[in-house]
Protein backbone atom coordinates (compact mmCIF):
# COMPACT_ATOMS: atom_id res chain seq x y z
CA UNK A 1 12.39 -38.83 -32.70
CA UNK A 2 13.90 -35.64 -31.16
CA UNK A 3 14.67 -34.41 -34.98
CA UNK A 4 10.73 -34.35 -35.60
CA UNK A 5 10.00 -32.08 -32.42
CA UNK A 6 11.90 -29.39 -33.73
CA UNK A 7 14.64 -30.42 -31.32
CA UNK A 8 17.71 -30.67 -33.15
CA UNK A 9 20.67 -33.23 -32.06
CA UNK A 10 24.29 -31.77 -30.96
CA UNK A 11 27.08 -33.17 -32.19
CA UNK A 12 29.90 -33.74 -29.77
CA UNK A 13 32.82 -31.01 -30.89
CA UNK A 14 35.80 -32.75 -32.04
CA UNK A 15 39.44 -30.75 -31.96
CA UNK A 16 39.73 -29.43 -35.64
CA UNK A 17 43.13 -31.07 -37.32
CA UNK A 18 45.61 -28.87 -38.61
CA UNK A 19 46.27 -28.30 -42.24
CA UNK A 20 47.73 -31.09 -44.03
CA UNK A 21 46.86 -33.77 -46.47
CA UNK A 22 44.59 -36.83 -46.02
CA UNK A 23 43.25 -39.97 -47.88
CA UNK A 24 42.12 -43.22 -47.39
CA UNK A 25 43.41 -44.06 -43.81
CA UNK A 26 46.54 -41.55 -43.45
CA UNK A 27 46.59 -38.17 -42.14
CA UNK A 28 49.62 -36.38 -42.54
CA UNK A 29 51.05 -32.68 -41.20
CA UNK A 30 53.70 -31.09 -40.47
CA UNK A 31 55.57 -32.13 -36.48
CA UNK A 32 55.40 -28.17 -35.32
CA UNK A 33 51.79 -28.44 -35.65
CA UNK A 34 50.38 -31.70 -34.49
CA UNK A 35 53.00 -30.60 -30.64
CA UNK A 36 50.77 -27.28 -31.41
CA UNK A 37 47.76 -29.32 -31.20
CA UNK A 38 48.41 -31.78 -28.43
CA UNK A 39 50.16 -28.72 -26.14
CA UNK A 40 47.29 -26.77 -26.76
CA UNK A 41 44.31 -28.95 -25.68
CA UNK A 42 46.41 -30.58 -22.59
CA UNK A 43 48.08 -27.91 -20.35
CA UNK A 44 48.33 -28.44 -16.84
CA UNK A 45 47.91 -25.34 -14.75
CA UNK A 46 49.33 -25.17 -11.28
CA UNK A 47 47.05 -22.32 -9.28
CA UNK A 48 48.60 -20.21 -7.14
CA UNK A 49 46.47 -18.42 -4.90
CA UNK A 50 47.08 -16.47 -2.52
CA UNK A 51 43.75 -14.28 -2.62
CA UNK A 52 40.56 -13.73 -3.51
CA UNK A 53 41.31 -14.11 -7.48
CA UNK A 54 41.83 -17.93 -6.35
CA UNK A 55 38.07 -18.21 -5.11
CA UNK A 56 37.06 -16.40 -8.54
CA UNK A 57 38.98 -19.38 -10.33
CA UNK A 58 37.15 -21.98 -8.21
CA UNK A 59 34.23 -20.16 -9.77
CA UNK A 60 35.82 -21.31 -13.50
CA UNK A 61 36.32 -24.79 -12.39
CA UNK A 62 32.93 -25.23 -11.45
CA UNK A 63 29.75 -26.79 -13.49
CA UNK A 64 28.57 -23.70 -14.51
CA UNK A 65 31.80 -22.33 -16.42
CA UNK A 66 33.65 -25.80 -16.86
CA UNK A 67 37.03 -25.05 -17.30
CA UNK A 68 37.90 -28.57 -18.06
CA UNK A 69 36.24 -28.31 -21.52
CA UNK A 70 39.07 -26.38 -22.59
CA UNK A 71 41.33 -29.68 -22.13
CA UNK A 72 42.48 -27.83 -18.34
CA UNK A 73 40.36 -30.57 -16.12
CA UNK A 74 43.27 -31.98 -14.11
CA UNK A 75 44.82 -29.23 -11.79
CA UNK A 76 48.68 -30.04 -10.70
CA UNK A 77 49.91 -28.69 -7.55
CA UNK A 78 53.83 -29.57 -8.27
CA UNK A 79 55.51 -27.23 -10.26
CA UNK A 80 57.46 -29.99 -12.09
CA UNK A 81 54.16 -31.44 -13.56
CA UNK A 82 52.34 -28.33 -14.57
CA UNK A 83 53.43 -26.32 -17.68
CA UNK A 84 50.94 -23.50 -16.94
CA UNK A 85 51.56 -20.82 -13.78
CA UNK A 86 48.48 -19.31 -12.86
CA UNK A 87 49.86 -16.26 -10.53
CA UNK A 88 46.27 -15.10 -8.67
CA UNK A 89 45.89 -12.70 -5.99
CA UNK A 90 48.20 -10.03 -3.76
CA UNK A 91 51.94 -11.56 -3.77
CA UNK A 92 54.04 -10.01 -1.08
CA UNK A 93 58.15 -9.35 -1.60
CA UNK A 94 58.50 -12.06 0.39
CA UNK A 95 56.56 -14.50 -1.46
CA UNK A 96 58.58 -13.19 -4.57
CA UNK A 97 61.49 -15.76 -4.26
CA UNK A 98 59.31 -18.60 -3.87
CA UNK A 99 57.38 -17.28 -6.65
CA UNK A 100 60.82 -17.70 -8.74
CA UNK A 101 61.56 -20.87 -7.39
CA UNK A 102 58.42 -22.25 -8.15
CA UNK A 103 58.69 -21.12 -12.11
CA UNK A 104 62.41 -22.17 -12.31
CA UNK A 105 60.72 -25.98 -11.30
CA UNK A 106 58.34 -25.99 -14.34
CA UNK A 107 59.10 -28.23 -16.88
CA UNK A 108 59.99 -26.13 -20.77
CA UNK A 109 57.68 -25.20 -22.50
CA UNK A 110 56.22 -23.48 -19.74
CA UNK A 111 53.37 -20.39 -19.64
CA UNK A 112 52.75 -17.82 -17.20
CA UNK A 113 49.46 -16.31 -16.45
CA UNK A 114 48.44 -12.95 -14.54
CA UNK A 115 44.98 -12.94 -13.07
CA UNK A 116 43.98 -9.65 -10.79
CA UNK A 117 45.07 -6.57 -10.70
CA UNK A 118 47.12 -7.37 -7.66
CA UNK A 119 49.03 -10.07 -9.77
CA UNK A 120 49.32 -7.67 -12.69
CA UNK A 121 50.35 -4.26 -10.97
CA UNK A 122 50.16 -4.57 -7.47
CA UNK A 123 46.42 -3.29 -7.31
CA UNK A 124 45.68 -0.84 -4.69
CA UNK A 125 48.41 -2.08 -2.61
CA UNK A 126 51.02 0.62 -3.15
CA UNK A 127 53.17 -0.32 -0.08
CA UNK A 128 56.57 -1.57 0.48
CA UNK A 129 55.56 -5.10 1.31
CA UNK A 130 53.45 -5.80 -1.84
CA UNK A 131 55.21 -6.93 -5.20
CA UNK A 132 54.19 -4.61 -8.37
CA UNK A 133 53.62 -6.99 -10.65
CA UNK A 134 55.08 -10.12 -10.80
CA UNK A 135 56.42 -9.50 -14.34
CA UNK A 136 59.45 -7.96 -11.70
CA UNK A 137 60.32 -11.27 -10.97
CA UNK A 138 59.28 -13.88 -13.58
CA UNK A 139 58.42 -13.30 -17.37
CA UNK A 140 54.18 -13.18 -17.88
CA UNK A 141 52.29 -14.31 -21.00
CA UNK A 142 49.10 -13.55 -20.56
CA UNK A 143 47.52 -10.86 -18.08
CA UNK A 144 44.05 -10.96 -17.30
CA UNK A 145 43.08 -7.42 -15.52
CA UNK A 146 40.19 -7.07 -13.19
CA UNK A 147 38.99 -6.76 -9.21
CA UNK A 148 39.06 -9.61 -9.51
CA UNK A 149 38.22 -10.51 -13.23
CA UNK A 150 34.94 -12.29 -14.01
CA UNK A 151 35.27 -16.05 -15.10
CA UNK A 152 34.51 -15.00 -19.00
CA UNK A 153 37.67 -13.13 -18.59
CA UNK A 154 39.57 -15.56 -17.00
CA UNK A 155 38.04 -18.15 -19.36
CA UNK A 156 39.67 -15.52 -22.30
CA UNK A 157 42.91 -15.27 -20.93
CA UNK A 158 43.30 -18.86 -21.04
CA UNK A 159 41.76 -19.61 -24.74
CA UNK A 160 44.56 -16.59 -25.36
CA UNK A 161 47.75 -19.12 -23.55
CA UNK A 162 46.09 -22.02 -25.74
CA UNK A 163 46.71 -19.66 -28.45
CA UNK A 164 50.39 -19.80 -27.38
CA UNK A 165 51.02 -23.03 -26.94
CA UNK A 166 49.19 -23.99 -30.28
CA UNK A 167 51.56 -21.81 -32.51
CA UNK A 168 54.68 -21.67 -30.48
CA UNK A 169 57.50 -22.59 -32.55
CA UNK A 170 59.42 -25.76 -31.27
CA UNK A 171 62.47 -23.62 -30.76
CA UNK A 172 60.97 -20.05 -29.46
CA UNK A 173 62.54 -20.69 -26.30
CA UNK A 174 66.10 -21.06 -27.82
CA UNK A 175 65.54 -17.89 -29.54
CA UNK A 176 67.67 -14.53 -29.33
CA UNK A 177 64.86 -12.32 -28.15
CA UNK A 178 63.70 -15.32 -25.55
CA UNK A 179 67.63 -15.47 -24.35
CA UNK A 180 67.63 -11.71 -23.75
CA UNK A 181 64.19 -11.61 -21.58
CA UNK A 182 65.49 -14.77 -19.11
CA UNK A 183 68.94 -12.61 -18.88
CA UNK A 184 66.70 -9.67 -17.74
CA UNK A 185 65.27 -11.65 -15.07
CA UNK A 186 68.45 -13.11 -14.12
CA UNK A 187 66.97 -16.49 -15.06
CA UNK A 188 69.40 -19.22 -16.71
């Protein structure tokens, strides 16, 4: 009835499958990318806010942006069930160490994500009290820039860690060049 109005019908989106081969009642792929798929559409981000970036992401969790379409609906507040670090807002030297000891918690494979400016460089707080960047202390994926960054960007910056987590090899982490960036931050 709708189709004769001029109204046309949506179609609920379904996930695309990765490339492989398919018949009668079999799909079949390769392992790398079907833990690409699944890590991509089910990360777990823990928040941590310590500003006003964190009221900008309760913007993105709202109705009107929906973050949870992006397979991101349950929010984890314990480091050892989330396996996305959303670092938002001003973080303070102090705070650095907890900061550490939060990422050091999360379960492998684990992303990290920079929203602000204060996150990313320290924003106008050039004082001795206010970490420049938390890439000082833990290694950052994604950085999404901004005063503080509208939800389209922050909506980006996570389609971007999907990204990651879709095509991340299975062993990336036991990698040379992976090795060499936790030895920077003194990370074991």
């Amino acid at each position: 009835m709708s189709e004769e109005r001029g109204i046309e019908r949506l179609k609920p989106t379904i996930v695309a499958p990765p490339e492989g081969h398919s018949g009668s009642g079999f799909f079949a792929t390769r392992m790398d990318q079907a833990v690409g798929l699944a890590r991509k559409n089910s990360l777990w981000p823990l928040p941590f806010a310590t500003s006003c970036c964190g009221i900008e992401f309760m913007s993105v969790m709202s109705s009107h942006y929906d973050l949870s379409r992006f397979g991101m609906e349950r929010l984890s507040f314990s480091p050892r069930q989330s396996d996305l670090l959303m670092v938002m807002g001003t973080i303070a030297k102090k705070m650095a160490p907890v900061l550490r000891t939060v990422y050091m918690q999360m379960a492998e494979p684990k992303w990290v994500l920079s929203m602000g400016a204060c996150a990313c460089t320290g924003g106008i707080f050039d004082t001795y009290s206010v970490l420049q960047g938390i890439d000082r202390v833990i290694p950052v994926d994604v950085y999404i820039p901004g005063c503080p960054p509208r939800p389209e960007q922050i909506i980006d910056g996570i389609l971007k860690i999907q990204d990651l987590a879709a095509n991340e090899s299975l062993r990336r982490r036991y990698s040379k060049e992976y090795q060499d960036l936790m030895t920077k931050y003194a990370i074991d």
